[in-house]
C-alpha atoms as a PDB file:
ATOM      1  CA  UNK A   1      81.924  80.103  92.764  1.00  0.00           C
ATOM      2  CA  UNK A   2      82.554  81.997  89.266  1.00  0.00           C
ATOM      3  CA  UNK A   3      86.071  82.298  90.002  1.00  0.00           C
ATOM      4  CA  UNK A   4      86.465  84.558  86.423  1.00  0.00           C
ATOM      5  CA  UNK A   5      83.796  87.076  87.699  1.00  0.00           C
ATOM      6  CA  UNK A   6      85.536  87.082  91.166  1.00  0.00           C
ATOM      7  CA  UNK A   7      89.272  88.207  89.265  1.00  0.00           C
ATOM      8  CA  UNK A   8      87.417  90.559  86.836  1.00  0.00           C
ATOM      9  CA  UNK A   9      85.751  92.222  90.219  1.00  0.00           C
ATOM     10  CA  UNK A  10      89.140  92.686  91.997  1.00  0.00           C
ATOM     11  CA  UNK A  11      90.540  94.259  88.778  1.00  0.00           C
ATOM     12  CA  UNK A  12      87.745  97.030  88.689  1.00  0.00           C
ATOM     13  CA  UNK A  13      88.015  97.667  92.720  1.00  0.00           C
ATOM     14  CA  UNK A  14      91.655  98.206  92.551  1.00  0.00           C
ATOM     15  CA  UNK A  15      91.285 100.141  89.929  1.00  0.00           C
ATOM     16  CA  UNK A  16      88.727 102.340  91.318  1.00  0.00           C
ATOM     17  CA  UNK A  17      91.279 102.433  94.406  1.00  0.00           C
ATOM     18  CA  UNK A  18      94.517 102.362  92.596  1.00  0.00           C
ATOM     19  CA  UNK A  19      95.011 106.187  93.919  1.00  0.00           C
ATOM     20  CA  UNK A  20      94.395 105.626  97.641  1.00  0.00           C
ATOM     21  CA  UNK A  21      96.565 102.464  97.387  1.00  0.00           C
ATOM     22  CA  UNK A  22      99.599 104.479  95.968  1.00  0.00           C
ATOM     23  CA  UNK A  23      99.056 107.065  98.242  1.00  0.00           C
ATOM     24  CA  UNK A  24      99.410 104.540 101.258  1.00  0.00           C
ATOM     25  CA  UNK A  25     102.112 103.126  99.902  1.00  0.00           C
ATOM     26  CA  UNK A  26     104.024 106.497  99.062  1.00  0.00           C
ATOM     27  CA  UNK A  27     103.915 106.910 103.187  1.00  0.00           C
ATOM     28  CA  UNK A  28     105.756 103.577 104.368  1.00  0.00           C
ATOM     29  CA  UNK A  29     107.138 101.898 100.977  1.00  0.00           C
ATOM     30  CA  UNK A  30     107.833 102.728  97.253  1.00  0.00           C
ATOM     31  CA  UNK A  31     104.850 104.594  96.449  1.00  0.00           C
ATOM     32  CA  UNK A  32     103.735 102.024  93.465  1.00  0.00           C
ATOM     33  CA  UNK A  33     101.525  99.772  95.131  1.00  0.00           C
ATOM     34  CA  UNK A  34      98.298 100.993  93.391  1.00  0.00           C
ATOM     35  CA  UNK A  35      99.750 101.558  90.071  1.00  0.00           C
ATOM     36  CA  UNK A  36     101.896  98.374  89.887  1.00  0.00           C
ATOM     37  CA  UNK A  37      98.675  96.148  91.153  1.00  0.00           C
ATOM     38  CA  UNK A  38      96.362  97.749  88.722  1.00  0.00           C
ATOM     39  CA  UNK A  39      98.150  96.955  85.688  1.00  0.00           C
ATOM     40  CA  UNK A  40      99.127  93.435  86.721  1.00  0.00           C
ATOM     41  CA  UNK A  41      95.061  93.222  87.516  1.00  0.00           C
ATOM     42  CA  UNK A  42      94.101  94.857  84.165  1.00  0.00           C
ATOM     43  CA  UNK A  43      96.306  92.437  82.155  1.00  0.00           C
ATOM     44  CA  UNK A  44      94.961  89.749  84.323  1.00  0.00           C
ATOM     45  CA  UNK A  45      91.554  90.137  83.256  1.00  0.00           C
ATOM     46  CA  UNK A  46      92.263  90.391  79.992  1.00  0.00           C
ATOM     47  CA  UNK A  47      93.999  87.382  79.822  1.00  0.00           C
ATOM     48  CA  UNK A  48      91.172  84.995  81.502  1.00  0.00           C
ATOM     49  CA  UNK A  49      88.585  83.029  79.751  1.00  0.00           C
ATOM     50  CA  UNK A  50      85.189  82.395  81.005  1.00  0.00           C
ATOM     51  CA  UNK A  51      85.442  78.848  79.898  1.00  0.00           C
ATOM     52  CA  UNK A  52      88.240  78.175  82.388  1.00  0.00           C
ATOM     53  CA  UNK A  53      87.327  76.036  84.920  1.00  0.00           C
ATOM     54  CA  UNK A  54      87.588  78.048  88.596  1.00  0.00           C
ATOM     55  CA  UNK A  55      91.801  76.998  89.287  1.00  0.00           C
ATOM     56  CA  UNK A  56      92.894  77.630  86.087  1.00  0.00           C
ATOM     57  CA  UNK A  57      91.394  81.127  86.193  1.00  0.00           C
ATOM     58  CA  UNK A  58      92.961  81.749  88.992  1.00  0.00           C
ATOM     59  CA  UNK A  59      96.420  80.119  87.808  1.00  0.00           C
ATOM     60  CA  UNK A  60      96.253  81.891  84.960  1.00  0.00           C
ATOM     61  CA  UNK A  61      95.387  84.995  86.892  1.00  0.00           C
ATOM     62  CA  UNK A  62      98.049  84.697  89.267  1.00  0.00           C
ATOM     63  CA  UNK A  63     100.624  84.042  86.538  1.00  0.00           C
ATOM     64  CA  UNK A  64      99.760  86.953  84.918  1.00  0.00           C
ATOM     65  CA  UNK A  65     100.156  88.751  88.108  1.00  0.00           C
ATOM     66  CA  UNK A  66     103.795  87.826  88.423  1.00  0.00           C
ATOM     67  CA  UNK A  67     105.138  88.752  85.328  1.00  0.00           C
ATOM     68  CA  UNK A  68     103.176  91.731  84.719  1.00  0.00           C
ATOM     69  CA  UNK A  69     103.614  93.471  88.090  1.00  0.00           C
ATOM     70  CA  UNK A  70     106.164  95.188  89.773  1.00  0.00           C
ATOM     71  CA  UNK A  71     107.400  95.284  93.133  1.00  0.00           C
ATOM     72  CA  UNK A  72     106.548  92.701  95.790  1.00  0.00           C
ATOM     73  CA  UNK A  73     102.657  92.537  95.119  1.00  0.00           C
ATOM     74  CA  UNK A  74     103.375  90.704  92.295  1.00  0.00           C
ATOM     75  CA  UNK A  75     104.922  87.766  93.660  1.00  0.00           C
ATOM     76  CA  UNK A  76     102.901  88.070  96.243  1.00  0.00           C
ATOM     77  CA  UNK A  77      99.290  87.828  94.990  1.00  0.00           C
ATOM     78  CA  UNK A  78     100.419  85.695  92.306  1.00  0.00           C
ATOM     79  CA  UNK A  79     101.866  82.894  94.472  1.00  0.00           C
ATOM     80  CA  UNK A  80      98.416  83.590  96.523  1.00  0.00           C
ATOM     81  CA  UNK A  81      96.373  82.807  93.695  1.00  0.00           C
ATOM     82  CA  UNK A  82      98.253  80.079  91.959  1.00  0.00           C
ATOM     83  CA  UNK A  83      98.404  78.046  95.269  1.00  0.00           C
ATOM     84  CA  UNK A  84      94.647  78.688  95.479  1.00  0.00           C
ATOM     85  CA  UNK A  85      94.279  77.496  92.016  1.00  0.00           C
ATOM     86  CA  UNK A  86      95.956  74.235  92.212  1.00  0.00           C
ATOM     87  CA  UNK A  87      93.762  73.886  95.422  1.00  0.00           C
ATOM     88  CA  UNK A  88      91.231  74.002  93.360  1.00  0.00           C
ATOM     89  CA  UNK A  89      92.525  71.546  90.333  1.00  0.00           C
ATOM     90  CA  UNK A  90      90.025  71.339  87.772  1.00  0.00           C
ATOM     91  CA  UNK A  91      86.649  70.766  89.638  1.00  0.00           C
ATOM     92  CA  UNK A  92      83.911  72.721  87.654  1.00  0.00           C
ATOM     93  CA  UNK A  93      82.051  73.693  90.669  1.00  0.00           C
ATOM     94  CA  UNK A  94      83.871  75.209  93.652  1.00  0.00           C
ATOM     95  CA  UNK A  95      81.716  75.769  97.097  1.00  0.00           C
ATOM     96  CA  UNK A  96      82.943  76.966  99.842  1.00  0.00           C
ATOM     97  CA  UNK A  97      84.717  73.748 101.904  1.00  0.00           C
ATOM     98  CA  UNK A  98      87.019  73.759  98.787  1.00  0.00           C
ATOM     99  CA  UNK A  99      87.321  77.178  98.252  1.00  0.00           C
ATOM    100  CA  UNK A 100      88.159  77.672 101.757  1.00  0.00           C
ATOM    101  CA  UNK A 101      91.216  75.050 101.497  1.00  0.00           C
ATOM    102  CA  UNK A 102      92.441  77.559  98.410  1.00  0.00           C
ATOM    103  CA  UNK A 103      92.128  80.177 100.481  1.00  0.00           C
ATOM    104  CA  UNK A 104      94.404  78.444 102.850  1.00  0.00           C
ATOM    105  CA  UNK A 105      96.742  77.020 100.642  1.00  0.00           C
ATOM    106  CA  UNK A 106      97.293  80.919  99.371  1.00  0.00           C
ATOM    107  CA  UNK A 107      97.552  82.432 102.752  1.00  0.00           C
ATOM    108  CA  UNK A 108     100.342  79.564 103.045  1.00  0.00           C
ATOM    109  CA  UNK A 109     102.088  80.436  99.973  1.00  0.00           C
ATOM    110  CA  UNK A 110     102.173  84.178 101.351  1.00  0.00           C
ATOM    111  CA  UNK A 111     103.540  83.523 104.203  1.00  0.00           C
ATOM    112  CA  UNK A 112     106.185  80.937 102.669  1.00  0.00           C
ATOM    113  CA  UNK A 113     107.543  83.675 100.217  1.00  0.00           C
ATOM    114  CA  UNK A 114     106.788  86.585 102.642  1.00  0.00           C
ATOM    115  CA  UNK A 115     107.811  85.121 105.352  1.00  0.00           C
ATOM    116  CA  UNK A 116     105.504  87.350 107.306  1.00  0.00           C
ATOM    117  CA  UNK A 117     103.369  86.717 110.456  1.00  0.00           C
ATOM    118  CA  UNK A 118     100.753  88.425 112.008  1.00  0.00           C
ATOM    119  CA  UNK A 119     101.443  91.493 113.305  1.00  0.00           C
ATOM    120  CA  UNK A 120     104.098  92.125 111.160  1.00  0.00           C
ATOM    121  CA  UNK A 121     102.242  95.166 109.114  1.00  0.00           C
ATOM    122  CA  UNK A 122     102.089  93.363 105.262  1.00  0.00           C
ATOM    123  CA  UNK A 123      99.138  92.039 103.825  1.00  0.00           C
ATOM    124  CA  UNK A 124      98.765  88.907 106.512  1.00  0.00           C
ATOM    125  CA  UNK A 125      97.631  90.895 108.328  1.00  0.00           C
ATOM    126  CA  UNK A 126      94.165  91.171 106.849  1.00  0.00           C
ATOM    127  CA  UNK A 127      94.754  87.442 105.016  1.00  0.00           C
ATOM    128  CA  UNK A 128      95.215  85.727 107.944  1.00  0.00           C
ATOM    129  CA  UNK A 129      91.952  86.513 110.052  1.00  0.00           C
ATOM    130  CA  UNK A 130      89.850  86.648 106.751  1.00  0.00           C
ATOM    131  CA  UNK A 131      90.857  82.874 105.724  1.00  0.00           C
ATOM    132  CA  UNK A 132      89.948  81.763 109.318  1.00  0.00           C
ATOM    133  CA  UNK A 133      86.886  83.658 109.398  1.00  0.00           C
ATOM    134  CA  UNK A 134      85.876  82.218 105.536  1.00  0.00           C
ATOM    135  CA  UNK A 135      86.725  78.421 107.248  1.00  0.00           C
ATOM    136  CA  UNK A 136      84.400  78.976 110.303  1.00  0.00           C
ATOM    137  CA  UNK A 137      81.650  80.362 108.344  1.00  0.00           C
ATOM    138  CA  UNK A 138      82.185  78.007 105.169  1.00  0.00           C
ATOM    139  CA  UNK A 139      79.082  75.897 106.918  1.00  0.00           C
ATOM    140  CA  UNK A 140      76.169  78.200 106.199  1.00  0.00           C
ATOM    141  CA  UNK A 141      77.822  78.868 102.761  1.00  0.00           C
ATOM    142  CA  UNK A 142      79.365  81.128 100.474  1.00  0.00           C
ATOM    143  CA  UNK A 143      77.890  84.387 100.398  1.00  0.00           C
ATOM    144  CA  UNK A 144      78.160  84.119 104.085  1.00  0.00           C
ATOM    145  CA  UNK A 145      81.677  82.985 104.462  1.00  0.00           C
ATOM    146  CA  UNK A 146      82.209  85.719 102.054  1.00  0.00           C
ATOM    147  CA  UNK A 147      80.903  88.328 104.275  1.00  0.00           C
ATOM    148  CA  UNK A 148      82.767  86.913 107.360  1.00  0.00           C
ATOM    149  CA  UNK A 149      86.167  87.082 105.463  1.00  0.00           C
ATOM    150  CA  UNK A 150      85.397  90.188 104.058  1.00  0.00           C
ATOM    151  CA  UNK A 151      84.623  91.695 107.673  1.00  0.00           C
ATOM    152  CA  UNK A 152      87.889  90.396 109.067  1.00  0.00           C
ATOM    153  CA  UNK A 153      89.540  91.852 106.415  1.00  0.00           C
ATOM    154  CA  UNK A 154      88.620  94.612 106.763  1.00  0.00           C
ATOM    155  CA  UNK A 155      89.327  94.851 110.790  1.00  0.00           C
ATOM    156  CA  UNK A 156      92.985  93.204 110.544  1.00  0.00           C
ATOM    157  CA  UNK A 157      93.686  95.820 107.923  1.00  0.00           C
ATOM    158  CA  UNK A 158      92.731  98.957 110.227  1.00  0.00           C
ATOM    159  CA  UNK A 159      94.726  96.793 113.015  1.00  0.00           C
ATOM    160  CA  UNK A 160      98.211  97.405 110.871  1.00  0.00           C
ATOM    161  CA  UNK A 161      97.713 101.341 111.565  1.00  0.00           C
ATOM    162  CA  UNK A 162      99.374 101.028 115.155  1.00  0.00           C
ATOM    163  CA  UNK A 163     101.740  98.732 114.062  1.00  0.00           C
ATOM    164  CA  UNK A 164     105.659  99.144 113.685  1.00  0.00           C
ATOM    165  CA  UNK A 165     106.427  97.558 110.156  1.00  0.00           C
ATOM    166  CA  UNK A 166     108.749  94.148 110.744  1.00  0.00           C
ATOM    167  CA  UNK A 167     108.899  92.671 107.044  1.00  0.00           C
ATOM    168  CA  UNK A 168     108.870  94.100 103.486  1.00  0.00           C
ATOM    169  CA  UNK A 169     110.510  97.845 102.214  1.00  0.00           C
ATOM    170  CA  UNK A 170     108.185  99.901 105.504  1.00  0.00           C
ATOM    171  CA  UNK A 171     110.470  98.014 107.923  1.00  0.00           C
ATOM    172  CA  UNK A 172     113.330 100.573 106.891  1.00  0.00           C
ATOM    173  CA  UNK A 173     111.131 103.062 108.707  1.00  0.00           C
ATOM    174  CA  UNK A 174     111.280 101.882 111.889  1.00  0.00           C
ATOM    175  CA  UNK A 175     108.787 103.718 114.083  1.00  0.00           C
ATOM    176  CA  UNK A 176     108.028 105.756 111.551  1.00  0.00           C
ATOM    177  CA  UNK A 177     106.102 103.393 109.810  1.00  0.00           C
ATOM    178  CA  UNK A 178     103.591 103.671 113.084  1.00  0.00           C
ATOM    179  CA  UNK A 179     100.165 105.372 112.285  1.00  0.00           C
ATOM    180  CA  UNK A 180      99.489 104.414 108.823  1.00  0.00           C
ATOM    181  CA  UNK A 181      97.301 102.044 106.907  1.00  0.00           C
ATOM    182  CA  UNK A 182      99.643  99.075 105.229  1.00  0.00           C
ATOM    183  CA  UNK A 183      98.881  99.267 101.328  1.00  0.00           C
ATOM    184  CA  UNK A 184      99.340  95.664 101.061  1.00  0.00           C
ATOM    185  CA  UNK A 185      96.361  94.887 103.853  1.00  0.00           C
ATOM    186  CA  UNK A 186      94.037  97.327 102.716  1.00  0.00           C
ATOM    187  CA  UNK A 187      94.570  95.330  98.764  1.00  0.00           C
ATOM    188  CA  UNK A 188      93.383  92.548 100.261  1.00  0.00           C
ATOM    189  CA  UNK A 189      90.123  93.997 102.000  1.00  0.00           C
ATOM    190  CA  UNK A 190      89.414  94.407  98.408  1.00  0.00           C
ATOM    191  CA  UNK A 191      90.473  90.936  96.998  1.00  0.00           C
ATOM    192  CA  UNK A 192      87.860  89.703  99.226  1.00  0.00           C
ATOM    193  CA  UNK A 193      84.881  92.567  98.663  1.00  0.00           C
ATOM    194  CA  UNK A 194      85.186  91.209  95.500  1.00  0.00           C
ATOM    195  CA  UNK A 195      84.330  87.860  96.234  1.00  0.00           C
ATOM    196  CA  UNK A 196      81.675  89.407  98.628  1.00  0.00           C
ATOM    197  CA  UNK A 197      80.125  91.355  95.708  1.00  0.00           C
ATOM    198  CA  UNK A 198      80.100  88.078  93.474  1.00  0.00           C
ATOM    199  CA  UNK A 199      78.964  85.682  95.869  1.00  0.00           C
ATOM    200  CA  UNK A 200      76.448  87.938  97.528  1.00  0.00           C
ATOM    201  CA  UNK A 201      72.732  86.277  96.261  1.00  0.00           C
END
């Protein structure tokens, strides 16, 4: 798994989707979540080295995240992906058994700082089902696993539209917060298209 091609894909999607992000987020939170994730992203990538073994990248990605972003995505993903990294430690190859215990030691970390379940409306939402889907499918391998994760994301993010927000800044909203997309779930759809699009082949 080229873990550096897998952070420099997440930085272009969100960036490509930094808009629609922001625009989520201006309904139920602060209205930043777009902006704040694309510059952590961007200064992410540009701090990464190809010759990184697959943890460090995403250490050093994740570190970058929290100090560069704003908000709670920045704490967020970057606890995500420094759990995942030390996961990983400093094998040079990464297939999908261990990549699926990262992926599990990040939801963890999430959930730890977040304190968020699912069904809450945050980004667990669409973590959750996508690291159990990524486990069950690790077996026929990583472009597969990929795909499963991806496709779970994907579902557990349109699942948050019904939802009354429980945890993070779209609680404050009460019922309010019913009927729209979280910001924080449909980020993560793409943190995991991006592995789909590196993986895929």
């Amino acid at each position: 798994m080229d873990a550096y091609a897998w952070m420099i894909r997440f930085s272009e999607l969100v960036t490509a989707d930094a808009e629609r992000l922001t625009r989520l987020d201006s309904a139920i939170g602060d209205g930043d979540h777009g902006s704040n994730l694309d510059r952590g992203l961007r200064a992410a990538a540009e701090a990464l080295s190809k010759d990184l073994p697959p943890g460090k990248v995403l250490i050093t990605a994740g570190r970058t995240l929290v100090s560069k972003t704003g908000g709670a995505s920045g704490p967020l993903y970057g606890t995500a992906l420094r759990r995942a990294g030390k996961s990983l430690g400093d094998a040079a190859e990464v297939g999908a058994a261990e990549l699926g215990a990262a992926l599990r030691a990040a939801l963890e970390g999430v959930q730890e700082l977040g304190k968020a379940s699912e069904g809450d409306k945050t980004m667990v939402d669409a973590l959750a089902p996508a690291v159990a889907a990524f486990e069950a499918s690790a077996g026929e391998g990583l472009p597969a696993a990929a795909r499963a994760a991806l496709d779970a994301a994907e579902k557990g993010a349109e699942a948050t539209v019904p939802l009354q927000a429980r945890k993070g800044r779209a609680s404050y909203l009460g019922p309010r917060s019913v009927g729209h997309l979280d910001p924080g779930a449909a980020s993560t759809v793409l943190l995991f298209r991006a592995l789909a699009d590196v993986t895929d082949g």
